[in-house]
N, C-alpha and C. Protein backbone atom coordinates (compact mmCIF):
# COMPACT_ATOMS: atom_id res chain seq x y z
N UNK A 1 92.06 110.14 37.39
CA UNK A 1 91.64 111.49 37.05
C UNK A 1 90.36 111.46 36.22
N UNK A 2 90.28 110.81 35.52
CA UNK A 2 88.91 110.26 34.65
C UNK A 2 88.14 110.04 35.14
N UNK A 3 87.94 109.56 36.14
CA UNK A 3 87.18 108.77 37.53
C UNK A 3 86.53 110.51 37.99
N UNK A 4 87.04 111.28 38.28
CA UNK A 4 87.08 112.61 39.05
C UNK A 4 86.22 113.16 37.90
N UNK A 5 86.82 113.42 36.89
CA UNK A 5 85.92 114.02 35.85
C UNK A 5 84.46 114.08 35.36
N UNK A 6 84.52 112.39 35.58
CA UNK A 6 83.14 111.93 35.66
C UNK A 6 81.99 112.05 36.59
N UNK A 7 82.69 112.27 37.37
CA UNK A 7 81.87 112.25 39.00
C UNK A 7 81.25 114.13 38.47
N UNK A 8 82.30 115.05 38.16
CA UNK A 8 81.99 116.20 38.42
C UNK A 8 81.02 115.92 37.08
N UNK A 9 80.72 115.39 36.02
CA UNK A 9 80.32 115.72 34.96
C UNK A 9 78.71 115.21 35.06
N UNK A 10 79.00 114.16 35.48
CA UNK A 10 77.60 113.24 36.10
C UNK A 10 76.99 114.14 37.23
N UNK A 11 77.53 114.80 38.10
CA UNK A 11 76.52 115.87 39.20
C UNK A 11 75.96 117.11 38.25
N UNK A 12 76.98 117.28 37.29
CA UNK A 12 76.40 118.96 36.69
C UNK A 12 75.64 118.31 35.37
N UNK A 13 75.56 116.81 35.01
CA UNK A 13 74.44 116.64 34.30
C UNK A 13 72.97 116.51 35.22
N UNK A 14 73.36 115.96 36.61
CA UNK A 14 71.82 115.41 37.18
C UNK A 14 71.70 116.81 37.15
N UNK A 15 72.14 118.19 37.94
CA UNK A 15 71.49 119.45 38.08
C UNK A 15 70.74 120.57 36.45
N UNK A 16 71.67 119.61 35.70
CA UNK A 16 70.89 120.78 34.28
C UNK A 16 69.95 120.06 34.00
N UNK A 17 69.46 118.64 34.29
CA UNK A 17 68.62 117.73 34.00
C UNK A 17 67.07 117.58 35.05
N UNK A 18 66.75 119.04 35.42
CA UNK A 18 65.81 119.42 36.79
C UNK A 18 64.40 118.69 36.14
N UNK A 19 63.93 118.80 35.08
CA UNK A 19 62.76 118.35 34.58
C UNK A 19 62.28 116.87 35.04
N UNK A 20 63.61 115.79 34.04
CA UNK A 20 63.62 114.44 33.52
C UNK A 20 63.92 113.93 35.48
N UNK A 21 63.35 113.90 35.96
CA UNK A 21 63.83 113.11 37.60
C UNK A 21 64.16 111.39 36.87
N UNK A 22 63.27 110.52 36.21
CA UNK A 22 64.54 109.75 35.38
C UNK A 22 66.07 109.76 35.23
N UNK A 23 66.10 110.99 34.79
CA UNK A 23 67.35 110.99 34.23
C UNK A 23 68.39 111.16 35.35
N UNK A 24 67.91 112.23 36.62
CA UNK A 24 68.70 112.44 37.41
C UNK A 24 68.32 111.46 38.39
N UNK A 25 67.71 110.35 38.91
CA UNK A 25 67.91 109.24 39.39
C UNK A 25 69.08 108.23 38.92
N UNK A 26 68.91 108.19 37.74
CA UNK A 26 70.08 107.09 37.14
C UNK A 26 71.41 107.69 37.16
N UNK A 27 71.43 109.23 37.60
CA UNK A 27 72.80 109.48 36.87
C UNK A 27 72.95 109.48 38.80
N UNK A 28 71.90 109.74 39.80
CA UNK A 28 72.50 109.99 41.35
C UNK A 28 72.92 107.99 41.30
N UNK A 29 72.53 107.29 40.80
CA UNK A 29 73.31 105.92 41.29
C UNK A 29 74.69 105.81 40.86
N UNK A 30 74.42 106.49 39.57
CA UNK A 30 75.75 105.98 38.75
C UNK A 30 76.61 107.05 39.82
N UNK A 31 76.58 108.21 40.05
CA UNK A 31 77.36 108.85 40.93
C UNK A 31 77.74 108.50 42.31
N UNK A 32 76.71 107.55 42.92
CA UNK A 32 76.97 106.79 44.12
C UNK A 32 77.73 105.34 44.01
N UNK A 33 77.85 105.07 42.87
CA UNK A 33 78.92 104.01 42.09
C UNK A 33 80.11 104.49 42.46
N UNK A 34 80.44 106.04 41.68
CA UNK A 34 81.22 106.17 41.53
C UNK A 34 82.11 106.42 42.52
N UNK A 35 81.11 107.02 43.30
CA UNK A 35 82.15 107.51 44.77
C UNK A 35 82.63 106.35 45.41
N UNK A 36 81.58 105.47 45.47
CA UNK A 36 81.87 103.98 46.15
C UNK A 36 83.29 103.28 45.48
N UNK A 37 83.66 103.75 44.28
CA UNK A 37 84.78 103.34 43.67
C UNK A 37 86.04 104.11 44.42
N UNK A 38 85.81 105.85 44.04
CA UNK A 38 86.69 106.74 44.66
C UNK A 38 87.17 107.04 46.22
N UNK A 39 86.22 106.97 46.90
CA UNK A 39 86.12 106.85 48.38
C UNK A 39 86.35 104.93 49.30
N UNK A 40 85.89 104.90 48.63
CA UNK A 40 85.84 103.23 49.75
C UNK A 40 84.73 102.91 50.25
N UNK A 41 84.06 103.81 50.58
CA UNK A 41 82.64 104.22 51.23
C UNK A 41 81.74 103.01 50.41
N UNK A 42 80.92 102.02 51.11
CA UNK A 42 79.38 101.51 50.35
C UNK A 42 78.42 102.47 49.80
N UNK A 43 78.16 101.73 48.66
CA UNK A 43 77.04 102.58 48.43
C UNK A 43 76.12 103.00 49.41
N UNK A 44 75.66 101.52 50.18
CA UNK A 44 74.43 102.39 51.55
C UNK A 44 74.93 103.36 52.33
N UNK A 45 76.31 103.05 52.68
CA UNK A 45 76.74 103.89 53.53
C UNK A 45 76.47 106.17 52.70
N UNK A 46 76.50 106.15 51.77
CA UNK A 46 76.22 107.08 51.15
C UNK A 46 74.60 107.85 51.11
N UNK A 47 73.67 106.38 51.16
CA UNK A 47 72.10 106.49 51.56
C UNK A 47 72.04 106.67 52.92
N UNK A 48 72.63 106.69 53.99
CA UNK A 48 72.49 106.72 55.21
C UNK A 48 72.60 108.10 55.59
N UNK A 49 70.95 107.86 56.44
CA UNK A 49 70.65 109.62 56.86
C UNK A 49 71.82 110.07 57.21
N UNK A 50 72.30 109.24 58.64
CA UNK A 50 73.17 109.54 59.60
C UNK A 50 74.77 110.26 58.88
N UNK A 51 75.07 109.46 58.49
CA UNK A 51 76.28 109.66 57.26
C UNK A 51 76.08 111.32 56.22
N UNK A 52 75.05 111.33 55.55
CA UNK A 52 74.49 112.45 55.26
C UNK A 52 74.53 113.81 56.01
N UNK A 53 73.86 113.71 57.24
CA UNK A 53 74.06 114.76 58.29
C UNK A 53 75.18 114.73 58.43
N UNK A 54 75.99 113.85 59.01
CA UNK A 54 77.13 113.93 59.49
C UNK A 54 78.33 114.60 58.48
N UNK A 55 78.04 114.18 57.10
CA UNK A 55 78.96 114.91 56.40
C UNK A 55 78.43 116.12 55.80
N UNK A 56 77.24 116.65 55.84
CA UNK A 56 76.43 118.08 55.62
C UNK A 56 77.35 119.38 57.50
N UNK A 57 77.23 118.55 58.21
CA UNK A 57 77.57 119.40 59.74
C UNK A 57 78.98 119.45 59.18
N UNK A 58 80.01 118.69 58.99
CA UNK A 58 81.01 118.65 58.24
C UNK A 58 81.75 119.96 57.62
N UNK A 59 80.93 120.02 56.25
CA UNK A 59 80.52 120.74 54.96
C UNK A 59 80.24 122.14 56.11
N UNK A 60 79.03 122.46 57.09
CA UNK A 60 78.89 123.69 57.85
C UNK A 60 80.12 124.18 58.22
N UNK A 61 80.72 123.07 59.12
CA UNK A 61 82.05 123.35 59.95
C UNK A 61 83.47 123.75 58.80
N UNK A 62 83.01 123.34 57.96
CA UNK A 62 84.62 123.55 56.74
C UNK A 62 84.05 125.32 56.26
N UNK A 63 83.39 125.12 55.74
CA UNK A 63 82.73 126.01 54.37
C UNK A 63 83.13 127.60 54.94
N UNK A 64 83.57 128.31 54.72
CA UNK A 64 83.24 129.61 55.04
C UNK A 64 81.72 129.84 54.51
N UNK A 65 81.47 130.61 55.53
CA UNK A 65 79.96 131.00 55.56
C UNK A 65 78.93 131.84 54.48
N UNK A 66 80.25 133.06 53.70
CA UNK A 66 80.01 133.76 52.86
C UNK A 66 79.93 132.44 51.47
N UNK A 67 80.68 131.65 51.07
CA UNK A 67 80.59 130.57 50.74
C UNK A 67 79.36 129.32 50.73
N UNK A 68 79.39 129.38 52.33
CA UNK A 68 78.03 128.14 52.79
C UNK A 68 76.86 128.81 52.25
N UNK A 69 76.40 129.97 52.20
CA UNK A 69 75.48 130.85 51.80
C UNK A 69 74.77 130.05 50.39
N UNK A 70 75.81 129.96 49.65
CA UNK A 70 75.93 129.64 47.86
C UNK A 70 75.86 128.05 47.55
N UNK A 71 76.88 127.46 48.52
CA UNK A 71 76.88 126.21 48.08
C UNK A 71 75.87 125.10 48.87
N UNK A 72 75.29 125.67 50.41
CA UNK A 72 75.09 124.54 51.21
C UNK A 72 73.61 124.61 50.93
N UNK A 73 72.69 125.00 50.17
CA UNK A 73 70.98 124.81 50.23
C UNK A 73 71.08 123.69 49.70
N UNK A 74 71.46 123.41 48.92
CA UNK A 74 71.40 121.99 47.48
C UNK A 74 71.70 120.77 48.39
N UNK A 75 72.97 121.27 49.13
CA UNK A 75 73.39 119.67 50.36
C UNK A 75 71.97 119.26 51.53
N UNK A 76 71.29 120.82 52.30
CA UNK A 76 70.32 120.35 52.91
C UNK A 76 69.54 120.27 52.09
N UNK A 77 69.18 120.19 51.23
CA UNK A 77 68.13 119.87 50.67
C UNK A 77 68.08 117.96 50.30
N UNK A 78 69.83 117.92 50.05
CA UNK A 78 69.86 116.37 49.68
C UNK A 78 69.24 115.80 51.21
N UNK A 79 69.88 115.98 52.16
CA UNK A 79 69.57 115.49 53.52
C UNK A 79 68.33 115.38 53.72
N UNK A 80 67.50 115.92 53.70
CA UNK A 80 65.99 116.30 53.82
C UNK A 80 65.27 115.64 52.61
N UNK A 81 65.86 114.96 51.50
CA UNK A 81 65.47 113.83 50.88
C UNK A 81 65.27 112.61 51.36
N UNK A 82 66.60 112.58 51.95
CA UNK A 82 66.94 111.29 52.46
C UNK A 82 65.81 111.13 53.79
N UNK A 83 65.66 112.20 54.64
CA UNK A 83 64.91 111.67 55.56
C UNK A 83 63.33 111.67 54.88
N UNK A 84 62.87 112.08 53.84
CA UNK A 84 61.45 111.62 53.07
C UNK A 84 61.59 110.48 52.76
N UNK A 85 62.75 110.12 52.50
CA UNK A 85 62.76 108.48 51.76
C UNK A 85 62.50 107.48 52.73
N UNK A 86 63.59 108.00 54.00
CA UNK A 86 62.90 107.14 55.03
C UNK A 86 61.44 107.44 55.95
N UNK A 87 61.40 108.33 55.52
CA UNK A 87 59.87 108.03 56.24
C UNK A 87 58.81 107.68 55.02
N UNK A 88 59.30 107.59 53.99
CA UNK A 88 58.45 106.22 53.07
C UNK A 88 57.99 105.00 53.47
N UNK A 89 58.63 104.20 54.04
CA UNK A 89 58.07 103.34 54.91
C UNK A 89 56.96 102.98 55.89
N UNK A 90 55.86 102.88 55.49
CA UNK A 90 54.72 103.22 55.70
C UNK A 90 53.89 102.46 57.12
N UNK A 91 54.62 101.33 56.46
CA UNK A 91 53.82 99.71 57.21
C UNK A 91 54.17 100.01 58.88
N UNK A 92 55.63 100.61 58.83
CA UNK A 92 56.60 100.60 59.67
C UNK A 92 55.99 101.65 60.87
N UNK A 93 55.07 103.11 60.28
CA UNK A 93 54.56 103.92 61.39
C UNK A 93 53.21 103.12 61.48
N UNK A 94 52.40 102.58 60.32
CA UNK A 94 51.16 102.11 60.64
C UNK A 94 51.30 101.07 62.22
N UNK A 95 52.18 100.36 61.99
CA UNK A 95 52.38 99.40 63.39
C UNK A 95 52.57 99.83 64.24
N UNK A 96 53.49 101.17 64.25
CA UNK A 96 54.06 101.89 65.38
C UNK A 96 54.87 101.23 65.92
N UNK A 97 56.04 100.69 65.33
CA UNK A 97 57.18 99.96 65.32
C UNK A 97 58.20 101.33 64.88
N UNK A 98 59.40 101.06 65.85
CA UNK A 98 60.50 101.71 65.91
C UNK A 98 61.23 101.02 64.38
N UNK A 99 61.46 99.83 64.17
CA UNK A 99 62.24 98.99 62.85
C UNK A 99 61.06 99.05 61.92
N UNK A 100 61.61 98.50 60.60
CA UNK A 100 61.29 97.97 60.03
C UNK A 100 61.04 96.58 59.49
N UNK A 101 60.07 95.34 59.37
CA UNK A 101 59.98 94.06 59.66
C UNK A 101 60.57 93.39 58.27
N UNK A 102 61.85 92.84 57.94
CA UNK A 102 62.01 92.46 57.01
C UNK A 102 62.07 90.91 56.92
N UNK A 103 61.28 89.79 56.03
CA UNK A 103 62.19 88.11 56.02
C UNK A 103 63.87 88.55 55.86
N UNK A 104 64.28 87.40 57.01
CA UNK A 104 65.81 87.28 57.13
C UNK A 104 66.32 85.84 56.46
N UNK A 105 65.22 85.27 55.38
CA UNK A 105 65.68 84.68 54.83
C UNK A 105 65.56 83.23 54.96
N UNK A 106 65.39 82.85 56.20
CA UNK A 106 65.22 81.30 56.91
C UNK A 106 63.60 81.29 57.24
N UNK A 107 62.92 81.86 56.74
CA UNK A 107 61.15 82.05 57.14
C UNK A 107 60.91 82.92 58.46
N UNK A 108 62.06 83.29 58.78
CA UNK A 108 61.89 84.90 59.99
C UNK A 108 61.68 86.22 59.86
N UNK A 109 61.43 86.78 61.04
CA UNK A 109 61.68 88.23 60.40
C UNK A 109 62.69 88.75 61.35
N UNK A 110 63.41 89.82 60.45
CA UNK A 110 64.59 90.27 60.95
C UNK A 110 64.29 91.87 61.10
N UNK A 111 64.38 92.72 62.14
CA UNK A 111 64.51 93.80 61.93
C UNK A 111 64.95 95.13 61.81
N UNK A 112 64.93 95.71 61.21
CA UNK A 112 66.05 96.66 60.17
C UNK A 112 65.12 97.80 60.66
N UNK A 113 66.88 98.77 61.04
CA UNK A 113 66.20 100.43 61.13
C UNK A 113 65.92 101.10 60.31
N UNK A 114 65.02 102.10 60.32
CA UNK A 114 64.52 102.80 58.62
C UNK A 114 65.70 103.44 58.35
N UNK A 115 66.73 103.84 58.67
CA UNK A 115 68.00 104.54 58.29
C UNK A 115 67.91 103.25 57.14
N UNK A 116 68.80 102.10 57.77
CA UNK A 116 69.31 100.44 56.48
C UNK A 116 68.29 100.39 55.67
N UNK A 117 67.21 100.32 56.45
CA UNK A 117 65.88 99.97 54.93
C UNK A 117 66.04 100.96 54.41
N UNK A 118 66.12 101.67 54.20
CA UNK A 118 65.61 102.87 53.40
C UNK A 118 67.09 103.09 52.54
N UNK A 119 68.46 103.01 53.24
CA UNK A 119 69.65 102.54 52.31
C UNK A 119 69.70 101.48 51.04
N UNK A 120 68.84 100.48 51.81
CA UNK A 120 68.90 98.67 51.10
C UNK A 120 67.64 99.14 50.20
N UNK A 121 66.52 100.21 50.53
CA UNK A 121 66.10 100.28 49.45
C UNK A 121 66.00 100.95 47.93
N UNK A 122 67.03 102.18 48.19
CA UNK A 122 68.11 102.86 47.28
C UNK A 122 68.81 101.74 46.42
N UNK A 123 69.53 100.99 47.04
CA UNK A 123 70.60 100.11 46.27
C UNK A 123 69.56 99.28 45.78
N UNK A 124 68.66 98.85 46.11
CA UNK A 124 67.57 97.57 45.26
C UNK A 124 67.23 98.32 44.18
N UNK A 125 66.47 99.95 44.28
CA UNK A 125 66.20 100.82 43.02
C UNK A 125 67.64 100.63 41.73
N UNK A 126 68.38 101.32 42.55
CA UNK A 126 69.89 101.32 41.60
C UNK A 126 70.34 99.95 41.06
N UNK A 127 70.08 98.60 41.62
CA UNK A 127 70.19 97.65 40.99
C UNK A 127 69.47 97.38 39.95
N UNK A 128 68.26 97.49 40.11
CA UNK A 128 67.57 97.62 39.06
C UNK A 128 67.32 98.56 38.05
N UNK A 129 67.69 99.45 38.38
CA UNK A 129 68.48 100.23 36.96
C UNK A 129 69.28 100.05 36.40
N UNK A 130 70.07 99.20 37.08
CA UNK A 130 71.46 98.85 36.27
C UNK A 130 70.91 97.55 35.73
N UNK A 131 70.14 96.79 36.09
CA UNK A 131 69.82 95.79 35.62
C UNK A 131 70.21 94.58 36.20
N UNK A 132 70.34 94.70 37.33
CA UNK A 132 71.11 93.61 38.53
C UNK A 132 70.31 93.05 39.35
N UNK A 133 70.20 92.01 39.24
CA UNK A 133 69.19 90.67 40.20
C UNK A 133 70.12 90.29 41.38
N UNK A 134 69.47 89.10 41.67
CA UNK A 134 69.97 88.12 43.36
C UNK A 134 69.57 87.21 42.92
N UNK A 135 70.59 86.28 43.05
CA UNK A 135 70.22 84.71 42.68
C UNK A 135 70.58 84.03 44.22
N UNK A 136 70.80 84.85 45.08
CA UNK A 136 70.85 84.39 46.65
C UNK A 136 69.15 83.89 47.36
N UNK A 137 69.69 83.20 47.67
CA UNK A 137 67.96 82.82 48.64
C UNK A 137 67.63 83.41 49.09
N UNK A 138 66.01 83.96 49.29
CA UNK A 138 65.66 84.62 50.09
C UNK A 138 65.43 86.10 49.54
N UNK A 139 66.44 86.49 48.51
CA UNK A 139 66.85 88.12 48.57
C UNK A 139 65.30 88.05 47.21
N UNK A 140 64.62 87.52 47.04
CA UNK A 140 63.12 88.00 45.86
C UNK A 140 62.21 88.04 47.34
N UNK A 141 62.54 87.44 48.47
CA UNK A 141 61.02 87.53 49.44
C UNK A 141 61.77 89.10 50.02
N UNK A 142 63.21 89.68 50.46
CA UNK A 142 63.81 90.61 51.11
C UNK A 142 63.17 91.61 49.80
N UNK A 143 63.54 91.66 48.80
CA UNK A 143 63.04 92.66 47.73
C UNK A 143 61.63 93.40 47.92
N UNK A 144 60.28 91.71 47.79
CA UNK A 144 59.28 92.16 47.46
C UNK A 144 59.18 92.90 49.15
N UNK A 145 59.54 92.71 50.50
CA UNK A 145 59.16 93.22 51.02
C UNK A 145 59.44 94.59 51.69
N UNK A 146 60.73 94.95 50.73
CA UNK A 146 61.21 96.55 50.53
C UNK A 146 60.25 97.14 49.68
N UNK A 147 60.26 96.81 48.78
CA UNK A 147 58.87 97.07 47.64
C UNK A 147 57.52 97.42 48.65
N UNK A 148 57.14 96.47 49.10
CA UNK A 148 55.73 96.44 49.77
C UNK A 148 55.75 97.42 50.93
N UNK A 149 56.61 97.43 51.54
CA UNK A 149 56.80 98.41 53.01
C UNK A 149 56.82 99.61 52.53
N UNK A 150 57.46 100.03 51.40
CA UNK A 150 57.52 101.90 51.18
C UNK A 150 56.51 102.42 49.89
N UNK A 151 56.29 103.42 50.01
CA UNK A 151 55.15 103.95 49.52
C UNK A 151 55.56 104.27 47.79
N UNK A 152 57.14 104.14 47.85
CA UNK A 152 57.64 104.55 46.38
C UNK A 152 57.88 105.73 46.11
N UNK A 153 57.50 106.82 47.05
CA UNK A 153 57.47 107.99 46.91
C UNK A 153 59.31 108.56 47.35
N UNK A 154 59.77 108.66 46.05
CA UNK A 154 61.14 109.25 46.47
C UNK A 154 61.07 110.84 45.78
N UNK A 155 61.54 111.48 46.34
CA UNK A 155 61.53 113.90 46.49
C UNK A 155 62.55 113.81 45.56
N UNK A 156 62.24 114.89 44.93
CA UNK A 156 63.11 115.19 43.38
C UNK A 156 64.64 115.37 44.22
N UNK A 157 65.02 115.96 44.82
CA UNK A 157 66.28 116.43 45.64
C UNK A 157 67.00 115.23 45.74
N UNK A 158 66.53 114.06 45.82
CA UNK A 158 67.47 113.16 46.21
C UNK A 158 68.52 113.01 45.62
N UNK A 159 68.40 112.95 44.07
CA UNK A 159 69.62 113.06 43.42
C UNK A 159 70.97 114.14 43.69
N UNK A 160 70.06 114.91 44.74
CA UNK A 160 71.71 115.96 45.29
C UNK A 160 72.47 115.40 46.54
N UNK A 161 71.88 114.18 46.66
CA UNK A 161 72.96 113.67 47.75
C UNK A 161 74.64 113.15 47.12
N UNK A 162 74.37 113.30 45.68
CA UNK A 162 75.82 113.39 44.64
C UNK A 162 76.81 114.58 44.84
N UNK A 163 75.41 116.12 44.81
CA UNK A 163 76.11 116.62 44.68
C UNK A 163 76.83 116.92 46.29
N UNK A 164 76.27 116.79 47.63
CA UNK A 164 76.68 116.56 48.65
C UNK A 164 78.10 115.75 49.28
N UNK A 165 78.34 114.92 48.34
CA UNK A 165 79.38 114.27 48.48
C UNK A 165 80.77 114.72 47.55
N UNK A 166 80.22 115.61 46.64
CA UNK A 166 81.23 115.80 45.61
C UNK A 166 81.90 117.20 46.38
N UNK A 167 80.76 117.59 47.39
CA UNK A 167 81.61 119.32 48.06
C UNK A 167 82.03 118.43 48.69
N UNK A 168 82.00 117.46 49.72
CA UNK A 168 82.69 116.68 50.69
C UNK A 168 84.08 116.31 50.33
N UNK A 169 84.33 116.19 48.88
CA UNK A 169 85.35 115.47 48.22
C UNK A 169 86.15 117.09 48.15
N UNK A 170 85.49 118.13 47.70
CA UNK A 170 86.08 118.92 47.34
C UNK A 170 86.73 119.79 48.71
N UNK A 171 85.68 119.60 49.71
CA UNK A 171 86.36 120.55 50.86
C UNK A 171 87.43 119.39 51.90
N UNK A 172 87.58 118.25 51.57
CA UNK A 172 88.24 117.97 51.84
C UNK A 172 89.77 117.42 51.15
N UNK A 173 90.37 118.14 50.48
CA UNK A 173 91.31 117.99 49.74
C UNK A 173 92.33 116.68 49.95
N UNK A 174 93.05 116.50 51.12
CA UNK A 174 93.63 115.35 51.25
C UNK A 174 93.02 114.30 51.20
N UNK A 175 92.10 113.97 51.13
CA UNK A 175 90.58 112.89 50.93
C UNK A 175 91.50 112.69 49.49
N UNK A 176 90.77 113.52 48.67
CA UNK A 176 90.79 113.88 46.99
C UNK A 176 92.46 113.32 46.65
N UNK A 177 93.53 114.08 47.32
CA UNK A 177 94.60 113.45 47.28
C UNK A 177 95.09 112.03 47.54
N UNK A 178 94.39 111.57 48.46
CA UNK A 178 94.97 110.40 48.39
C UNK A 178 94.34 109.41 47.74
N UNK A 179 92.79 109.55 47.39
CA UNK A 179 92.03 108.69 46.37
C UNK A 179 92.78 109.07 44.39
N UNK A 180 93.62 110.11 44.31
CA UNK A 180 94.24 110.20 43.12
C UNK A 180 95.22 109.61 43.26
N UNK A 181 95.97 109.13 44.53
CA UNK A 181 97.59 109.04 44.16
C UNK A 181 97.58 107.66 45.26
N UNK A 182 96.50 106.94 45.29
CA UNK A 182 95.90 105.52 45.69
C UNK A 182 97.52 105.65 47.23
N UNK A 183 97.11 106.46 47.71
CA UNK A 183 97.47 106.32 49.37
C UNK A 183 99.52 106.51 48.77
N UNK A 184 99.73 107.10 48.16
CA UNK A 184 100.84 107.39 47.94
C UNK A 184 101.88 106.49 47.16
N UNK A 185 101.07 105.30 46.56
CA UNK A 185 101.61 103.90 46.25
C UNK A 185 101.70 104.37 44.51
């Protein structure tokens, strides 16, 4: 229940916090922590356009409309972050490449759709806010070249992909139920 509290307390701090985008960056990871705790869900999986839409069409299909009116601008708006973030990736239209070219670690390149890059490059930000490295091989050449490929430019909105997930939690109640009462156990 504490877990729940937090989640709601951490979205209605990133939204009174419209100025400081700091502030509501650190608090949208810590909220994508959290869900990743409450839900099961990966964190990327939470950065993922696809996932996003899919649970915004969701959110359309649940919401009464007189309702959707009030609550759903803030969710498209998170969505429509997410797809600025991925089209951050700069290198990726300059080539006119469908992927993105990342080292896979063995001196190759591996390539990743801007949906994952643009996930993997959320969680590299949020790691490093939290203060979290890779002592795995390879993952300082995978870093610098998430770094180097996107322009850095992340849209103030992004931080409402928290609050996007928290109506998700809320319009889906048995979700909510069974992440409180850990599957009935």
């Amino acid at each position: 229940m504490l877990t729940v509290e937090q989640l709601f307390r951490r979205v209605s701090a990133s939204q009174f916090a419209h100025r400081d985008l700091n502030a509501r960056r650190v608090l949208l990871f810590t909220v994508l922590d959290t869900l990743e705790r409450l839900t099961g869900r990966k964190f990327e999986t939470h950065c993922t356009l696809s996932f996003a839409q899919r649970t915004l069409q969701n959110l359309e299909s649940t919401i009464p409309p007189d309702a959707a009116e009030l609550l759903l601008p803030a969710a498209h708006r998170a969505v429509a972050a997410l797809v600025h973030t991925q089209d951050g990736f700069y290198l990726q239209r300059q080539l006119r490449t469908a992927d993105v070219e990342l080292p896979n670690g063995s001196g190759g390149v591996k390539r990743v759709a801007p949906e994952k890059a643009a996930a993997d490059y959320l969680k590299l930000l949020r790691n490093a806010t939290h203060g979290h490295g890779s002592n795995k091989s390879g993952s300082a050449d995978r870093t610098n070249a998430l770094l180097a490929h996107h322009t850095g430019d992340l849209p103030d909105d992004l931080d409402l992909l928290g609050y996007l997930y928290l109506l998700d939690l809320l319009a889906r109640p048995e979700m909510l139920r069974r992440v409180l009462y850990r599957k009935g156990r």
